[in-house]
Protein backbone atom coordinates (compact mmCIF):
# COMPACT_ATOMS: atom_id res chain seq x y z
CA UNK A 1 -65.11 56.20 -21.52
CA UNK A 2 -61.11 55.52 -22.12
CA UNK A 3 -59.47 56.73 -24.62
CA UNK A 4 -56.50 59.12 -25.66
CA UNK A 5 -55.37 61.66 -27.79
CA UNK A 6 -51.78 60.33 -27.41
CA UNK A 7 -50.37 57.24 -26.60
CA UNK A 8 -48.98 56.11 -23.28
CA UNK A 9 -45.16 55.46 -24.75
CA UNK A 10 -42.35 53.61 -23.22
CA UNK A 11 -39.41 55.25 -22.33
CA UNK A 12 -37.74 53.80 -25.36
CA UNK A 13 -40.24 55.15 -28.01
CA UNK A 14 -40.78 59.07 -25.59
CA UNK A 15 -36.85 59.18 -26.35
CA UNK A 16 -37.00 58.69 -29.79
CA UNK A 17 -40.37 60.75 -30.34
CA UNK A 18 -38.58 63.99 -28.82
CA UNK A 19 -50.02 35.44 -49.45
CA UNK A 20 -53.21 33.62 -50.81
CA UNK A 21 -54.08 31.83 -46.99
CA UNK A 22 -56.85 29.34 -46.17
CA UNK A 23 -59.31 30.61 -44.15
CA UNK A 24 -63.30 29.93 -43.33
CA UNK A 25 -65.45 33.06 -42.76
CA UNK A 26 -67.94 35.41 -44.17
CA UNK A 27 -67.44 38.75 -45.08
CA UNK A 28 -70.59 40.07 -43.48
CA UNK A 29 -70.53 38.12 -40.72
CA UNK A 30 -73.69 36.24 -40.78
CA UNK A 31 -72.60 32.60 -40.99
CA UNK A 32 -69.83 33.07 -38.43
CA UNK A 33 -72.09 34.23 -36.15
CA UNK A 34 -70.38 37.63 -35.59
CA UNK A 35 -73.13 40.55 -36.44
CA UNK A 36 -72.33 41.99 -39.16
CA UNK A 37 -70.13 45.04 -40.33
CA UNK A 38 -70.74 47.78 -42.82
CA UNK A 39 -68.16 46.73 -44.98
CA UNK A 40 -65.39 49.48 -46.21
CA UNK A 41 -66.80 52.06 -44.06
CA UNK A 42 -63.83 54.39 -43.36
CA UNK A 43 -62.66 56.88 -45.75
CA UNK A 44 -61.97 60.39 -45.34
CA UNK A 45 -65.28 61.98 -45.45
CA UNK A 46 -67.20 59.95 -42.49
CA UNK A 47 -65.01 59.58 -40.20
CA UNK A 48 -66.29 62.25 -37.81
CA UNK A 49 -69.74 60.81 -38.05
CA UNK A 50 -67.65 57.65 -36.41
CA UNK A 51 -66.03 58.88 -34.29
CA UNK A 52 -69.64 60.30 -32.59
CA UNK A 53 -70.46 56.53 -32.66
CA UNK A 54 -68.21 55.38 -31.09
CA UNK A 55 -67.12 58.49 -28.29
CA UNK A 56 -70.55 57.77 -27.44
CA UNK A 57 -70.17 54.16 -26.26
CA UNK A 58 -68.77 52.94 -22.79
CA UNK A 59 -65.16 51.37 -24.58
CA UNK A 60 -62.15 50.44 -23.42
CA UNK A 61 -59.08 51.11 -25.52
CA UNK A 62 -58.64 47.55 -26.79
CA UNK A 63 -62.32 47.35 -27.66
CA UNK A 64 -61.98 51.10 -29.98
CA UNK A 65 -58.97 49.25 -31.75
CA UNK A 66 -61.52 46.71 -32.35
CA UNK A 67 -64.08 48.64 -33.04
CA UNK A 68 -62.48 50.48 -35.89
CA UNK A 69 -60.76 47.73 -37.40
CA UNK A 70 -63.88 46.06 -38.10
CA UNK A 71 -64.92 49.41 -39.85
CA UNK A 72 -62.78 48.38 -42.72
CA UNK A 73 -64.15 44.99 -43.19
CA UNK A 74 -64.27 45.04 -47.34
CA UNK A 75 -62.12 47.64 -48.23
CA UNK A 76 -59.75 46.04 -50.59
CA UNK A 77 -56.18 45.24 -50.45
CA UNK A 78 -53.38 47.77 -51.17
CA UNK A 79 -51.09 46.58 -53.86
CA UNK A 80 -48.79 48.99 -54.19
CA UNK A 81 -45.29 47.18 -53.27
CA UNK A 82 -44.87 49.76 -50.99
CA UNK A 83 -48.06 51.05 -49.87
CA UNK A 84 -50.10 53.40 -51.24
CA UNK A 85 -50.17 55.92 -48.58
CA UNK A 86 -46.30 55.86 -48.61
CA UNK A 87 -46.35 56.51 -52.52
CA UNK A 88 -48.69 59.19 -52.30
CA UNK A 89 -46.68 60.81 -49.15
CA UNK A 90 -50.04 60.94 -47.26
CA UNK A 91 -51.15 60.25 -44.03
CA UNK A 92 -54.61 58.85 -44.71
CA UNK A 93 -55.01 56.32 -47.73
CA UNK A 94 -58.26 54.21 -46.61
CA UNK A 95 -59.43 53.08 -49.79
CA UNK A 96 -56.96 50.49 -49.94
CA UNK A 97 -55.31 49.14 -47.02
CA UNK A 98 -52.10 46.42 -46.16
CA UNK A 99 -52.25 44.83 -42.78
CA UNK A 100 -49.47 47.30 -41.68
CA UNK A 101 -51.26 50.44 -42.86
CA UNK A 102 -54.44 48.33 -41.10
CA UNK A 103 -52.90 48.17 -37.70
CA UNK A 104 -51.23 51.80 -38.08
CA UNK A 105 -54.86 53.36 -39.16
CA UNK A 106 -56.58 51.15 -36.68
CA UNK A 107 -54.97 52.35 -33.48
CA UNK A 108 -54.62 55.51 -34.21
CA UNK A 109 -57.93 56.31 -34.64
CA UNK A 110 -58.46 53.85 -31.43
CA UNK A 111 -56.61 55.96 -29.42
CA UNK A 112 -57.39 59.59 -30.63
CA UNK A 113 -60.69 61.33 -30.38
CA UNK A 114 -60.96 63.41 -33.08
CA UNK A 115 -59.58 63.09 -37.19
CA UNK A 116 -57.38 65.38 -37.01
CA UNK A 117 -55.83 63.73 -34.28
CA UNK A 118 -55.41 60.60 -35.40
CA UNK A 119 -53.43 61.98 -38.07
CA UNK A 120 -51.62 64.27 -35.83
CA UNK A 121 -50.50 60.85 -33.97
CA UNK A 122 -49.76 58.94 -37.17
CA UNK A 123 -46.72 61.48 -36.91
CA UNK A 124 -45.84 59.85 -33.93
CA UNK A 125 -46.41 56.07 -33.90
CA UNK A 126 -45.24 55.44 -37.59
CA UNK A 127 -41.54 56.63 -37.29
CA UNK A 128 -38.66 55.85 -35.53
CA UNK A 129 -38.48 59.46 -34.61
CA UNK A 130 -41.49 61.49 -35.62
CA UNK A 131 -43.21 62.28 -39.23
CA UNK A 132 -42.95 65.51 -40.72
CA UNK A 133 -44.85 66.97 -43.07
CA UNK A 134 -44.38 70.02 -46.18
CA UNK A 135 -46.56 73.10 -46.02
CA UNK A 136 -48.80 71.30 -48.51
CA UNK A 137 -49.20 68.36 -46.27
CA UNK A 138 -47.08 65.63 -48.23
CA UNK A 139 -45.14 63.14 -45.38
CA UNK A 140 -41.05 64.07 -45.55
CA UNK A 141 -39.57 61.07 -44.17
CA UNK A 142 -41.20 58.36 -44.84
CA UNK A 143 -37.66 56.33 -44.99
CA UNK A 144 -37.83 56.49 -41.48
CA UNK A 145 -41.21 54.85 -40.87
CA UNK A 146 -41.38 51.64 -39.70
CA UNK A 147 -41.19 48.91 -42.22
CA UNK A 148 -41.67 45.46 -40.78
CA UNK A 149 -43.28 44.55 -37.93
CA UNK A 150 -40.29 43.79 -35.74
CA UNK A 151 -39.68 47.41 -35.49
CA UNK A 152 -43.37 47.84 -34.06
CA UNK A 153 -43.10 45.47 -31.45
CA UNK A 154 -39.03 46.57 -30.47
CA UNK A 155 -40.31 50.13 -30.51
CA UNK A 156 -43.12 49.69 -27.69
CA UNK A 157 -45.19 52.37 -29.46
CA UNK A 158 -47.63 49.30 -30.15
CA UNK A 159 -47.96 47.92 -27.15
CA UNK A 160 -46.83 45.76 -24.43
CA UNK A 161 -45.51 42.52 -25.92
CA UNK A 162 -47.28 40.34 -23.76
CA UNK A 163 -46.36 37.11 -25.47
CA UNK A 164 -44.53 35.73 -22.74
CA UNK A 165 -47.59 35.52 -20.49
CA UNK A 166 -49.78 33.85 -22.77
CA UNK A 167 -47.87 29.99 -23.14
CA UNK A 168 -44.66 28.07 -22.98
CA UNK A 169 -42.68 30.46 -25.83
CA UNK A 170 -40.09 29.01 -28.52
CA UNK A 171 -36.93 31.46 -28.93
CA UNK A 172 -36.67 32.10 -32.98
CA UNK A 173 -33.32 33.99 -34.37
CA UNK A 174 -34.20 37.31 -35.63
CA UNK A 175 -32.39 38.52 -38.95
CA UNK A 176 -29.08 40.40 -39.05
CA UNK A 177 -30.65 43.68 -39.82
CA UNK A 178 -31.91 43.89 -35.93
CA UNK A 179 -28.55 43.08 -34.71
CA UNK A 180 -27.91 47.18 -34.55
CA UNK A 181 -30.52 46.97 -32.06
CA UNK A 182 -28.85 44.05 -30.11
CA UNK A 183 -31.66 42.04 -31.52
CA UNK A 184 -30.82 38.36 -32.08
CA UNK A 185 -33.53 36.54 -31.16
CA UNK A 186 -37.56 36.55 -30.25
CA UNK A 187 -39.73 35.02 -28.17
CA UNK A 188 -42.71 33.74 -29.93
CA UNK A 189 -46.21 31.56 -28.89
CA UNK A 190 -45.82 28.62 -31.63
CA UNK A 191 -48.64 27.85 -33.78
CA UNK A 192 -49.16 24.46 -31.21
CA UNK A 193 -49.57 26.82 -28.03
CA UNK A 194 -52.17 29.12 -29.31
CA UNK A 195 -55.18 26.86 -29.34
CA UNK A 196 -54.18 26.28 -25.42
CA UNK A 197 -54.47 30.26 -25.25
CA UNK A 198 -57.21 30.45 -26.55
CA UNK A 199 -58.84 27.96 -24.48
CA UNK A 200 -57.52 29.92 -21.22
CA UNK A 201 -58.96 33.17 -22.71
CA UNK A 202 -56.27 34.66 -22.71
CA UNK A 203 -56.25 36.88 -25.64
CA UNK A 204 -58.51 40.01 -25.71
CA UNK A 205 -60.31 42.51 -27.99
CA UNK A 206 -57.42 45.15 -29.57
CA UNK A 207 -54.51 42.87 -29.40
CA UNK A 208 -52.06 43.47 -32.42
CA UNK A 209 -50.71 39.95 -33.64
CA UNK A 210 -47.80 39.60 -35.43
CA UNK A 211 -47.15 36.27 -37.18
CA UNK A 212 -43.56 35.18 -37.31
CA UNK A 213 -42.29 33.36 -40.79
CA UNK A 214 -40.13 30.15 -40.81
CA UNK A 215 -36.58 31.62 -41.04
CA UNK A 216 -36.24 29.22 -44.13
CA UNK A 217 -38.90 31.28 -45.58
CA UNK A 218 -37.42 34.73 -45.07
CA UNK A 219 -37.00 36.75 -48.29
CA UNK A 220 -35.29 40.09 -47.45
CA UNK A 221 -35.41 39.67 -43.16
CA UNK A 222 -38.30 40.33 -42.54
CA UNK A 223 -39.49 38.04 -39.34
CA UNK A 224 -42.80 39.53 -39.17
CA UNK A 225 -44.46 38.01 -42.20
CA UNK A 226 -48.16 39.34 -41.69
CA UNK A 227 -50.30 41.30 -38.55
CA UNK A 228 -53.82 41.80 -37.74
CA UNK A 229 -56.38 42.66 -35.00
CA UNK A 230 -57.83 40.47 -32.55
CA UNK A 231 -61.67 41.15 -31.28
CA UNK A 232 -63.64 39.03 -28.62
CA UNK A 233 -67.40 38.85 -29.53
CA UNK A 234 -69.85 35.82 -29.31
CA UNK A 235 -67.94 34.44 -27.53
CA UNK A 236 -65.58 33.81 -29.80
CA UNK A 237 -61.89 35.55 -30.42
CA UNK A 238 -61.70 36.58 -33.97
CA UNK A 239 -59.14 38.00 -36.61
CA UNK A 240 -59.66 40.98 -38.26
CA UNK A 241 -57.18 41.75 -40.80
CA UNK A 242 -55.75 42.60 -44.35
CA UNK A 243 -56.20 39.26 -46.31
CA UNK A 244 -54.59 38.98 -50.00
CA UNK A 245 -51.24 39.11 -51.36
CA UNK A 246 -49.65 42.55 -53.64
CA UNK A 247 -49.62 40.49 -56.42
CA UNK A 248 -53.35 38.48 -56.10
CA UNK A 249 -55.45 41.57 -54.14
CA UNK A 250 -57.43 40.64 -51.59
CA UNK A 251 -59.75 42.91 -48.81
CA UNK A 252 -59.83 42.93 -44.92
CA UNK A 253 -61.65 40.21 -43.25
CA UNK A 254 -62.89 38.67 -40.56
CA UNK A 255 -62.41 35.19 -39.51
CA UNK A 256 -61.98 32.85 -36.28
CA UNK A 257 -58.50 33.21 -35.12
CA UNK A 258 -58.10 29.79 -34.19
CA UNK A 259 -59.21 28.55 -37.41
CA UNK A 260 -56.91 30.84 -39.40
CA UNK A 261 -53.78 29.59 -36.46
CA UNK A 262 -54.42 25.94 -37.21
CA UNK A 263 -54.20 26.39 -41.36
CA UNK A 264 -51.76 29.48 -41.28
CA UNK A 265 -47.98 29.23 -42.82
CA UNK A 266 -46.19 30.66 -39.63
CA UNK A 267 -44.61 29.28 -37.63
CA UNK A 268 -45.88 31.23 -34.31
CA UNK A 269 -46.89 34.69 -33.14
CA UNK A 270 -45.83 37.79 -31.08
CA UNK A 271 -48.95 39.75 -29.54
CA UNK A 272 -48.41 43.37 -28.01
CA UNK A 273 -51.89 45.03 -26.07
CA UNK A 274 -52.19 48.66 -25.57
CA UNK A 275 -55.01 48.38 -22.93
């Protein structure tokens, strides 16, 4: 069995540690042919009876990411403009989930073994530097979390970005707030290449996706317009994600990922893979 209590972290991240969208799919899973998911399954009072579910199967890391994301299947979409776990100054906030807190709560879980770890690595993979936390147990610094998903894929806490290896890649300008980083532009696989990919089988269970907005369409910088998880089953590669806007709702989902790349408003993606 593979998995880890902390993340293997590039040098990079080790030195700074110390929307309404078309889409065809059914929520259980039945008509896509995917076997179906208890639906909003993870909140704070089962997850150690998951966690001896799934320690007890043969998975690889990418496959636990998977696993677990698909454990949230229903839960509804977080409104909160900022997120409700960052309001509330909490780690864990499962009841209603973004596709960032999604991907954070996803991995993390993936890669510890145990719920207090997964928390105790939150601290870690969330911040530029690391999360602290009061005596009472209230999150200090949120301000220094990551907020878009550019600064997940830069920090390599989230992966290798292996979107270079997957197709021919289009270079898109980043936004002037990641020129401090010497950020100016990306590489990302445009919407046209991924149906190739996926034909080549190139994309696995775990990977994070990032989907990467029109420039045009940027509202405050952000390139990184929406993420979710990718899981291979039935032989099929499927998205599990966050669906819904802050101001329509919404609840994670499940749904063919080339289906949701051929009707989706970006213009490309950016795809890291902790495996």
């Amino acid at each position: 069995m593979r998995f880890l209590f902390f993340p293997r972290i590039s040098g990079r991240a080790l030195a700074a540690v110390s929307m309404v969208l078309i889409f065809f799919f059914s929520p259980s899973g039945h008509a896509s042919g995917l076997p179906a998911a208890p639906t909003g399954l993870i909140n704070g009072k089962n997850v150690s009876r998951l966690y001896s579910e799934v320690n007890s199967k043969n998975l690889s890391t990418g496959e636990r990411i998977a696993w677990f994301a698909r454990r949230f299947i229903g839960t509804p979409y977080d409104r909160d403009p900022l997120g409700e776990y960052v309001t509330r100054k909490t780690i864990v906030a499962d009841d209603n989930v973004d596709c960032m807190y999604h991907v954070f709560r996803s991995v993390e879980l993936a890669l510890a073994g145990t719920p207090a770890g997964a928390e105790r690595l939150a601290l870690i993979m969330r911040f530029r530097d690391v999360g602290r936390l009061s005596p009472n147990g209230e999150v200090l610094n949120y301000d220094d979390r990551y907020q878009y998903g550019l600064d997940m894929v830069l920090s390599g806490k989230w992966g290798k970005n292996i979107t270079g290896s997957l197709g021919k890649t289009e270079t898109v300008p980043a936004s002037p707030r990641f020129a401090k980083e010497g950020v100016s532009s990306v590489q990302v696989l445009p919407k046209k290449e991924i149906g190739q990919a996926l034909r080549k089988t190139m994309f696995k269970s775990g990977d994070l996706v990032f989907f990467v907005k029109d420039p045009a369409r940027r509202v405050v910088g952000e390139v990184i317009g929406h993420m979710g998880i990718l899981a291979a089953q039935g032989g099929q590669i499927w998205l599990i994600h966050a669906h819904g806007t802050k101001k329509m709702g919404g609840a994670v989902a499940q749904t063919r990922f080339g289906d949701y790349a051929r009707s989706m408003p970006f213009i490309g993606i950016i795809v890291t893979r902790l495996d």
